[in-house]
N, C-alpha and C. Protein backbone atom coordinates (compact mmCIF):
# COMPACT_ATOMS: atom_id res chain seq x y z
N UNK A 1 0.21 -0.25 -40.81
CA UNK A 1 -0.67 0.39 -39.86
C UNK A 1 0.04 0.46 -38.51
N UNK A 2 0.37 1.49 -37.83
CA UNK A 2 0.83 1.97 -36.68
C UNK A 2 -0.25 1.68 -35.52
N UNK A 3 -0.10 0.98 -34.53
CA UNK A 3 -1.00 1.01 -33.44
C UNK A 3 -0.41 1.38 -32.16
N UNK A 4 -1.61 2.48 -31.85
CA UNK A 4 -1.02 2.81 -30.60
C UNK A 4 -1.09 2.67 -29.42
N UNK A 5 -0.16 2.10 -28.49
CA UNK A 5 0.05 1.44 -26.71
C UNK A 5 -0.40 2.29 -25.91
N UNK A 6 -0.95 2.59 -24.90
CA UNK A 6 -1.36 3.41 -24.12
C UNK A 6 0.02 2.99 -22.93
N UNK A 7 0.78 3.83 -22.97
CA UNK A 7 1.75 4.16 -21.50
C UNK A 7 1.65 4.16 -20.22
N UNK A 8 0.45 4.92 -20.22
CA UNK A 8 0.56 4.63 -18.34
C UNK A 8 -1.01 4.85 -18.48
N UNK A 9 -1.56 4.37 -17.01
CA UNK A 9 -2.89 4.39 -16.73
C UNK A 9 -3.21 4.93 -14.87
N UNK A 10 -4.24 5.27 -14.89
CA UNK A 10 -4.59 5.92 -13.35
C UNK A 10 -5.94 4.54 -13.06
N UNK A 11 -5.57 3.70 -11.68
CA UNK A 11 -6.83 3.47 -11.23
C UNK A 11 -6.97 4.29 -10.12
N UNK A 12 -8.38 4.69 -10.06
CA UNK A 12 -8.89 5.07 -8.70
C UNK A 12 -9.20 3.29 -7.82
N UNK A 13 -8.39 3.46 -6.96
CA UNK A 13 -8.71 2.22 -5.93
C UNK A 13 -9.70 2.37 -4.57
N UNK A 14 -9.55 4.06 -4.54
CA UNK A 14 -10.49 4.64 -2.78
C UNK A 14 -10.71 5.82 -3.91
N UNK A 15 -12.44 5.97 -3.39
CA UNK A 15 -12.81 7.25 -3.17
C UNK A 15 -14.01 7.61 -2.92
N UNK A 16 -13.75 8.18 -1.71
CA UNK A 16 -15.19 8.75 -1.07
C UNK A 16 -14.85 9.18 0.75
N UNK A 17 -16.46 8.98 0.88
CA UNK A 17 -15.97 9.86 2.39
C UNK A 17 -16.04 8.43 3.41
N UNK A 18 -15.56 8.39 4.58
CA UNK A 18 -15.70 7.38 5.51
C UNK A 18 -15.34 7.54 6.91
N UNK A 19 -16.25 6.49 7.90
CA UNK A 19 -16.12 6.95 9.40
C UNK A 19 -14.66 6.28 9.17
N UNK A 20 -14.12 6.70 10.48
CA UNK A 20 -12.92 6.35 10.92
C UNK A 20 -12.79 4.95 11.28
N UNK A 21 -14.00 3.55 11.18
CA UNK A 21 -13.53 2.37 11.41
C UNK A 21 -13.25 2.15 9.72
N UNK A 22 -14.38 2.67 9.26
CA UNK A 22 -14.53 2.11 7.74
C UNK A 22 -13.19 2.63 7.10
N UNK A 23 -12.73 3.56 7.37
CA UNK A 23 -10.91 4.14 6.76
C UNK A 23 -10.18 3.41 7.41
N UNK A 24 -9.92 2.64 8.48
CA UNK A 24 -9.20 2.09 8.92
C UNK A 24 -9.59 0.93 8.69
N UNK A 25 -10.70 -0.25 8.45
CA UNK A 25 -10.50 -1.43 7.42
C UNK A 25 -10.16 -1.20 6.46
N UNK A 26 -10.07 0.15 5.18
CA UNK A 26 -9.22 0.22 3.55
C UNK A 26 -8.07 0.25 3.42
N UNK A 27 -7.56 1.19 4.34
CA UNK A 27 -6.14 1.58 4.73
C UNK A 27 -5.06 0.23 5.46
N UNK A 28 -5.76 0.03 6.35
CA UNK A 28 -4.88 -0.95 7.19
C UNK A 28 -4.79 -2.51 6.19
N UNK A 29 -6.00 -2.19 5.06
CA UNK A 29 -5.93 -3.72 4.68
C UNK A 29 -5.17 -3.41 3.17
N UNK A 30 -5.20 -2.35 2.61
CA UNK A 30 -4.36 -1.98 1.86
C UNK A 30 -3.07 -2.18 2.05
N UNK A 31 -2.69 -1.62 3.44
CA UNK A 31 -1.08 -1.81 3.83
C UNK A 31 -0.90 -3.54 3.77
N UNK A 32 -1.70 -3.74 4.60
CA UNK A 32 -1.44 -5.44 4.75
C UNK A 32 -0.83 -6.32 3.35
N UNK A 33 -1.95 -6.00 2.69
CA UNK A 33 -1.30 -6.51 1.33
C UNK A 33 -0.42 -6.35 0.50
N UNK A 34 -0.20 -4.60 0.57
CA UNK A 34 1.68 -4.77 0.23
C UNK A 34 2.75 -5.08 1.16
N UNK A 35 2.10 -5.84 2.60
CA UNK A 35 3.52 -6.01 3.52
C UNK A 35 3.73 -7.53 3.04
N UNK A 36 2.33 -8.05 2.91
CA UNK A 36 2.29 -9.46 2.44
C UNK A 36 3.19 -9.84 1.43
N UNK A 37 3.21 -9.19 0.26
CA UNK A 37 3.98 -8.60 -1.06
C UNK A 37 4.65 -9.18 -0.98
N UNK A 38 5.68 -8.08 -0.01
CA UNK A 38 7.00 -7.74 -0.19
C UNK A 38 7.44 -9.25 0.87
N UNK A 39 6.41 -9.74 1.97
CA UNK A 39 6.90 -11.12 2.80
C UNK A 39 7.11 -12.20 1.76
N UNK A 40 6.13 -12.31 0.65
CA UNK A 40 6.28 -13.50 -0.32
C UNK A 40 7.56 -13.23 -1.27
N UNK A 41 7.88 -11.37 -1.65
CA UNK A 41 8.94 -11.48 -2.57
C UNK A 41 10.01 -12.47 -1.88
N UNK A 42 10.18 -11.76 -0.76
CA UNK A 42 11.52 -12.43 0.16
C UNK A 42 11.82 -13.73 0.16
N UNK A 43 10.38 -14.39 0.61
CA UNK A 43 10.54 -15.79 0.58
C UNK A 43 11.07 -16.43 -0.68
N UNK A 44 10.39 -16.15 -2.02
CA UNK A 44 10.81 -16.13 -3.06
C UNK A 44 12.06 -16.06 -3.10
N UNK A 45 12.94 -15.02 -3.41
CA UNK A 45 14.18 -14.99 -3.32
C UNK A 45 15.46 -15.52 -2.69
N UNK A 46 15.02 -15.71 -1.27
CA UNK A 46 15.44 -17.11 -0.33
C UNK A 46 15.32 -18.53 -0.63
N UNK A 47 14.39 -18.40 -1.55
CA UNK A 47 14.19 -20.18 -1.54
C UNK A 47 15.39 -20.28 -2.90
N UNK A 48 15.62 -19.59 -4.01
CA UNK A 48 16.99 -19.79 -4.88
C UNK A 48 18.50 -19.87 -3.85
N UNK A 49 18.22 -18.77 -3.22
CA UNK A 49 19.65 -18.68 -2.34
C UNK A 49 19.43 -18.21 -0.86
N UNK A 50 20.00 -19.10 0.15
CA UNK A 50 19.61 -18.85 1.72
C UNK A 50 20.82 -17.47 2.00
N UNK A 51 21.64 -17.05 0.83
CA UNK A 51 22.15 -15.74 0.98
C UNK A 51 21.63 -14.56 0.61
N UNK A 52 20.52 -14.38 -0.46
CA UNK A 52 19.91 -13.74 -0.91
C UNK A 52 19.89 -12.48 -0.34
N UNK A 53 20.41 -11.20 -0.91
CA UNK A 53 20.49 -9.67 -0.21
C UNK A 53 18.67 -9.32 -0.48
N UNK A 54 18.38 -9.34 0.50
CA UNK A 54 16.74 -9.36 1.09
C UNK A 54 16.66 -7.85 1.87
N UNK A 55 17.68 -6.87 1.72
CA UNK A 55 17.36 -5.74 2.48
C UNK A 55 15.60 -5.10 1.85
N UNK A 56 15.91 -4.72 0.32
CA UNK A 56 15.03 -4.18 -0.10
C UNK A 56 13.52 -4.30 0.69
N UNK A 57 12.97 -5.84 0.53
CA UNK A 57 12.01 -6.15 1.15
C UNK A 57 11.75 -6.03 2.53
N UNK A 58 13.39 -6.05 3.46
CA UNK A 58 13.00 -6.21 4.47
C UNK A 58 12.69 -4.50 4.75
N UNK A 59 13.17 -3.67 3.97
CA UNK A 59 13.14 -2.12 4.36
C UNK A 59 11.44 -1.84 3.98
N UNK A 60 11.28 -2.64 3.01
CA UNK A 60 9.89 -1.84 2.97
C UNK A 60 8.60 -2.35 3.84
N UNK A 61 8.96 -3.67 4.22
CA UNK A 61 8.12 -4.15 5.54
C UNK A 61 8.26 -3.04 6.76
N UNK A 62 9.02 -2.67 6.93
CA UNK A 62 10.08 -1.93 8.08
C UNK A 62 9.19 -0.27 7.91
N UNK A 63 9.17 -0.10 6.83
CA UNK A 63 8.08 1.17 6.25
C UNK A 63 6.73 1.01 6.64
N UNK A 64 5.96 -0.04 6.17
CA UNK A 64 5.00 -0.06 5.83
C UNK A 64 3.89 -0.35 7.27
N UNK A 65 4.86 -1.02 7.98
CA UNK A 65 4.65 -1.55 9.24
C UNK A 65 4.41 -0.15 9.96
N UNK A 66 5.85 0.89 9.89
CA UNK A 66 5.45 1.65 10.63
C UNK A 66 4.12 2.90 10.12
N UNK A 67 4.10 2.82 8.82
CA UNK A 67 2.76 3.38 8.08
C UNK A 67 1.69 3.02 9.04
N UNK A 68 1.49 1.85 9.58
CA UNK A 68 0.61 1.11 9.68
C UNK A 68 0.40 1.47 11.92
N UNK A 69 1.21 1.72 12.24
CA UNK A 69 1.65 2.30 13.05
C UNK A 69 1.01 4.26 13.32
N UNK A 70 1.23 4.43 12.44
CA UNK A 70 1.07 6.26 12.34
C UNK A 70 -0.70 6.10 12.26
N UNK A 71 -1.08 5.75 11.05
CA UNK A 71 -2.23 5.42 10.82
C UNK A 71 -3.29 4.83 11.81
N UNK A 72 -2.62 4.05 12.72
CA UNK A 72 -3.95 3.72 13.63
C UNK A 72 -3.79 5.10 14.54
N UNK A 73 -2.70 5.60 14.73
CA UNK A 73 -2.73 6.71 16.17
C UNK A 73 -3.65 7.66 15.55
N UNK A 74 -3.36 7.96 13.96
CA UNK A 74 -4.46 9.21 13.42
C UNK A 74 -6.05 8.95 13.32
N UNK A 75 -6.00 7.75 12.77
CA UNK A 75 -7.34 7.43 13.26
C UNK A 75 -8.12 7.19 14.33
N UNK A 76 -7.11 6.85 15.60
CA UNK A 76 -7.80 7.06 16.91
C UNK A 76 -8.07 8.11 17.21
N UNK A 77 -7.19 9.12 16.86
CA UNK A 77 -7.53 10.91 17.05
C UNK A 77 -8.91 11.01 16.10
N UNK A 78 -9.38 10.73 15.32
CA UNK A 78 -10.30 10.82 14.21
C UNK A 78 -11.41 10.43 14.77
N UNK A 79 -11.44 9.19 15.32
CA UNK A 79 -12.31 8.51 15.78
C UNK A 79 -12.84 9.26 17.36
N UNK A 80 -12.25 9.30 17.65
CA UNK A 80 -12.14 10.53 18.97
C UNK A 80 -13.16 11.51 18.97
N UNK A 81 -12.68 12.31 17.90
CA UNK A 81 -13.45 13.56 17.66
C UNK A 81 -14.62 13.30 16.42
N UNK A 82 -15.00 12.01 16.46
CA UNK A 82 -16.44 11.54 15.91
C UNK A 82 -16.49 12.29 14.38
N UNK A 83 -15.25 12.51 13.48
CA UNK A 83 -14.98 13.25 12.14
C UNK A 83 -15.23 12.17 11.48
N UNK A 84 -15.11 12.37 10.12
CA UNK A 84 -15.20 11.64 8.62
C UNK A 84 -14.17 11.75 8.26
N UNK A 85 -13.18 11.12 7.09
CA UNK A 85 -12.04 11.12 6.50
C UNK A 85 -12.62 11.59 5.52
N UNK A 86 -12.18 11.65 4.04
CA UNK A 86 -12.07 11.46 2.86
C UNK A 86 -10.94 10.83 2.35
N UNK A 87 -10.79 9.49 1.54
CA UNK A 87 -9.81 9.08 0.89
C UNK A 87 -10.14 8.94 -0.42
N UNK A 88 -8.86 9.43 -1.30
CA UNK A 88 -8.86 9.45 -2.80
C UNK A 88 -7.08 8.96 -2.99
N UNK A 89 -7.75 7.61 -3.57
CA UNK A 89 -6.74 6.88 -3.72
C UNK A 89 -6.47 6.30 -4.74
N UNK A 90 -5.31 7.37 -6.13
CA UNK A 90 -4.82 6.97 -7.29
C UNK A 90 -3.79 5.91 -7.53
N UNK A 91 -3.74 5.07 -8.05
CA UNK A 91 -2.71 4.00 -8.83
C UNK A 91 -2.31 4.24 -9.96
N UNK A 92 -1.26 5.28 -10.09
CA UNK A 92 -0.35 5.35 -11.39
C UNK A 92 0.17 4.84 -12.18
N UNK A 93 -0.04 4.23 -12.93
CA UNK A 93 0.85 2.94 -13.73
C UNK A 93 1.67 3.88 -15.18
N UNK A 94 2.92 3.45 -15.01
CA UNK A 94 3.66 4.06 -16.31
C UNK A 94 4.88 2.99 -16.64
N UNK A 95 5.23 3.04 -18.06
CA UNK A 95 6.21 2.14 -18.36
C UNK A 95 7.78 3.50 -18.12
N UNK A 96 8.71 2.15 -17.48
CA UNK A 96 9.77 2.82 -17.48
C UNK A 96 10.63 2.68 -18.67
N UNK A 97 11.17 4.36 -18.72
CA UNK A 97 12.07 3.91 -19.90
C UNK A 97 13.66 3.52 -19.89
């Protein structure tokens, strides 16, 4: 009997409409937790070796930070002009081959 794996999957993590504080607690706390991530990979990897090539992590803190950066200026513009967002926010999951 052959059984079959399902490959990749979609979560929806965001979706709907929101004022501009309520998009900016999902968003900003979304980012947070992959900067957190990538702070624990590092540590991780440092604690085997205090040489450890740590760019990766440190580049995507370096990203995410400034994500986090762009995002409040757009939402102050948002918030400004008393608008709604919409966020629809997919999680792709696929095995690599």
């Amino acid at each position: 009997m052959e059984t079959m794996i399902k490959t990749d999957q979609k979560i929806q993590l965001v979706d709907g409409s929101f004022t501009a504080s309520e998009a900016s607690d999902v968003i900003l706390a979304l980012l947070d937790e992959k900067i957190n991530f990538h702070k624990l990979q590092r540590i991780s990897w440092c604690e085997g070796s205090s040489e450890a090539d740590t760019n990766y992590p440190d580049g995507r803190i370096q990203e995410l930070e400034n994500e986090k950066r762009i995002t409040k200026e757009f939402i102050k513009s948002v918030r400004n002009e008393g608008k709604r967002l919409r966020i629809d926010g997919v999680l792709k999951i696929s095995l690599e081959e």
